[in-house]
Protein backbone atom coordinates (compact mmCIF):
# COMPACT_ATOMS: atom_id res chain seq x y z
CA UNK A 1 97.88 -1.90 -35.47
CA UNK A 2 100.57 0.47 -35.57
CA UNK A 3 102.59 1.36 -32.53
CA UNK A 4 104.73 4.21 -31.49
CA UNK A 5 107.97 3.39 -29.04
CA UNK A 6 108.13 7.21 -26.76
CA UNK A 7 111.49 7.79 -25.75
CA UNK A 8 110.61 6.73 -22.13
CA UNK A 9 110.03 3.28 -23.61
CA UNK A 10 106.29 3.20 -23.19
CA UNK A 11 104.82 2.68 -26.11
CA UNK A 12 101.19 3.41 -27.37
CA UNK A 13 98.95 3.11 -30.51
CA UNK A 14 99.68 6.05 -33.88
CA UNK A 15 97.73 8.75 -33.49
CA UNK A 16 97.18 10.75 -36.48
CA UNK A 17 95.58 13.47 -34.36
CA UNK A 18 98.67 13.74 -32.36
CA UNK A 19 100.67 14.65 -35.74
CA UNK A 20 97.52 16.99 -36.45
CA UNK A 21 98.03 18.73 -33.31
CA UNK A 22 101.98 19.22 -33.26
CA UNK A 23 101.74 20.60 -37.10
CA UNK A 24 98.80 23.01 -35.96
CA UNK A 25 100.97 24.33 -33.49
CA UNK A 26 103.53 24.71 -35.79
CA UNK A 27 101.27 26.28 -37.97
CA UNK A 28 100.16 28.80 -35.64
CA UNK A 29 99.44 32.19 -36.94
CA UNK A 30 100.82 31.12 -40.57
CA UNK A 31 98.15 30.96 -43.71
CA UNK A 32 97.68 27.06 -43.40
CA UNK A 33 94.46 25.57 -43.54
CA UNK A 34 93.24 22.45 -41.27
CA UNK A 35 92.63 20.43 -45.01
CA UNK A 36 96.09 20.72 -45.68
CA UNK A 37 97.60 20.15 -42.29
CA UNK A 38 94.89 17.17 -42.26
CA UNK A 39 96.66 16.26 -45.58
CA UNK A 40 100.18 16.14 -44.25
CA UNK A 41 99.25 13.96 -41.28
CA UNK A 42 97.66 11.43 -43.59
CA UNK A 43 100.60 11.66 -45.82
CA UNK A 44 102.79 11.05 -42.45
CA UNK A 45 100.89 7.92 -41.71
CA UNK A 46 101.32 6.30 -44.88
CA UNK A 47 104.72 6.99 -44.57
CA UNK A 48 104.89 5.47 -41.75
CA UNK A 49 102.97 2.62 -42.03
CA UNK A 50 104.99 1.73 -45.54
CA UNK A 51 107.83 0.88 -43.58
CA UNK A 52 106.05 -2.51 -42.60
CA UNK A 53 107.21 -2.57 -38.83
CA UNK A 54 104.57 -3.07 -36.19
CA UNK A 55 106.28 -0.77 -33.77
CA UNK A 56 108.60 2.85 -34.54
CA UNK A 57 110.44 4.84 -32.14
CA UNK A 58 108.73 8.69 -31.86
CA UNK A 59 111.77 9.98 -33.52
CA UNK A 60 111.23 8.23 -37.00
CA UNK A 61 107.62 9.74 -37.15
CA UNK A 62 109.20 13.06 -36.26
CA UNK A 63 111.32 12.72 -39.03
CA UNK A 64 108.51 11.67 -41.59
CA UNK A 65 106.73 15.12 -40.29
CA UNK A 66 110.24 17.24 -41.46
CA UNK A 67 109.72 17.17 -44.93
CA UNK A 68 105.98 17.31 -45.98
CA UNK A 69 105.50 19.35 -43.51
CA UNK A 70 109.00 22.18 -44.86
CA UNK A 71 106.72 21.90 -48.55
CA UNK A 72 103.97 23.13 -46.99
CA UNK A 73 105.42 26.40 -45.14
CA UNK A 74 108.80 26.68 -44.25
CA UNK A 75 108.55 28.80 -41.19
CA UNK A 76 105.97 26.35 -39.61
CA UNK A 77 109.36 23.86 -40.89
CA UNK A 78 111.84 25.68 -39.27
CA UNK A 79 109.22 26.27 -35.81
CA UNK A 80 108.91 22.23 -35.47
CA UNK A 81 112.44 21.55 -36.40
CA UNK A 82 113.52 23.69 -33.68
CA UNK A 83 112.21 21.97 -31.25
CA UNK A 84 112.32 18.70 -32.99
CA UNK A 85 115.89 18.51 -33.53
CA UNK A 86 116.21 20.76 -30.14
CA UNK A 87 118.00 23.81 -31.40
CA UNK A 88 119.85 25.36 -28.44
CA UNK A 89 121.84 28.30 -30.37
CA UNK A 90 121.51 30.95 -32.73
CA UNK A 91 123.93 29.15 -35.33
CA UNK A 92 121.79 26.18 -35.13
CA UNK A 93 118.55 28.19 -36.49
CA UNK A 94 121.19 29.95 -38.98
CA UNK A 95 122.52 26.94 -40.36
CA UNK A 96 118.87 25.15 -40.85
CA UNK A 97 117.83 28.71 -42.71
CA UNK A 98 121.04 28.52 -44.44
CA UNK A 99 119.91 24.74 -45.49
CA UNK A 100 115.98 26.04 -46.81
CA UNK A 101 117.73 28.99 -49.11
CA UNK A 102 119.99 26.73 -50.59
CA UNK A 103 117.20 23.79 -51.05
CA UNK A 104 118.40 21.21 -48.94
CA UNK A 105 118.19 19.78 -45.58
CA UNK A 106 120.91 20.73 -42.79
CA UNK A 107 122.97 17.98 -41.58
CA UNK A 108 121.09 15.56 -39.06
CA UNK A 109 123.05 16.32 -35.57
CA UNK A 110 124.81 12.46 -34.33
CA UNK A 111 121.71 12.46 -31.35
CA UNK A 112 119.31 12.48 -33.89
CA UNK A 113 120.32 9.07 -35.81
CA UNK A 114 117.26 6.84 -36.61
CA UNK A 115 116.32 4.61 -33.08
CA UNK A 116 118.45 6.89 -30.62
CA UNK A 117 115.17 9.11 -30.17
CA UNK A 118 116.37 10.86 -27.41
CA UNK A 119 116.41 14.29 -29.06
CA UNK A 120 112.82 13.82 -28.85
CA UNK A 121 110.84 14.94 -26.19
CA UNK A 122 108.08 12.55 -24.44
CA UNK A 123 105.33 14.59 -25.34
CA UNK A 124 106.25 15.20 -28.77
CA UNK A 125 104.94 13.15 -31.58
CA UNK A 126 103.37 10.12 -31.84
């Protein structure tokens, strides 16, 4: 069983359906079907679950979530990064656009560094 470490420090059993209902709100009002955001959660999972460990902070299956889910509609990307990565200015929304014309990634902030989690909200992911 695979088990997901909240940011609080309780920790609680993968849910798929919790990925499937972060990337449908992210997907709100944009032409993405449930098949394909049922897709990227199962895609997230394996992920995931590759890695081998029994138990993952929130913030590592947040950032399996970033990429499938900027290949499968960048403005559903760019609405879960926001809040993700906790945007908090106008030149932090510029610089991630910035980062999708050009083709890459922007620059993980230093909060966001694989097991500090605490850009992540509670209630997030997981």
């Amino acid at each position: 069983m695979l088990a997901v470490v909240k940011r609080s420090g309780v920790t609680e059993p993968f849910s798929r359906l919790k990925i499937i209902a972060g990337v449908r709100k992210a997907c709100q009002g944009r032409p993405v079907d449930e098949d394909s955001i049922a897709l990227l959660a199962q895609k997230v999972e394996e992920t995931v679950r590759a890695r081998g460990a029994a138990e993952l902070p929130s913030h590592e299956v947040g950032l399996a979530i970033l990429a499938p889910l900027r290949e499968l509609d960048e403005v559903a990307y760019l609405r879960f990064a926001s809040v993700y990565r906790s945007f908090d200015s106008l030149g932090d929304f510029e610089r991630e656009i910035a980062a999708l014309r050009a083709g890459a990634a922007a620059p993980v902030k230093e909060h966001e560094l694989p097991g500090d989690g605490s850009s992540v909200p509670a209630a997030r992911v997981g």
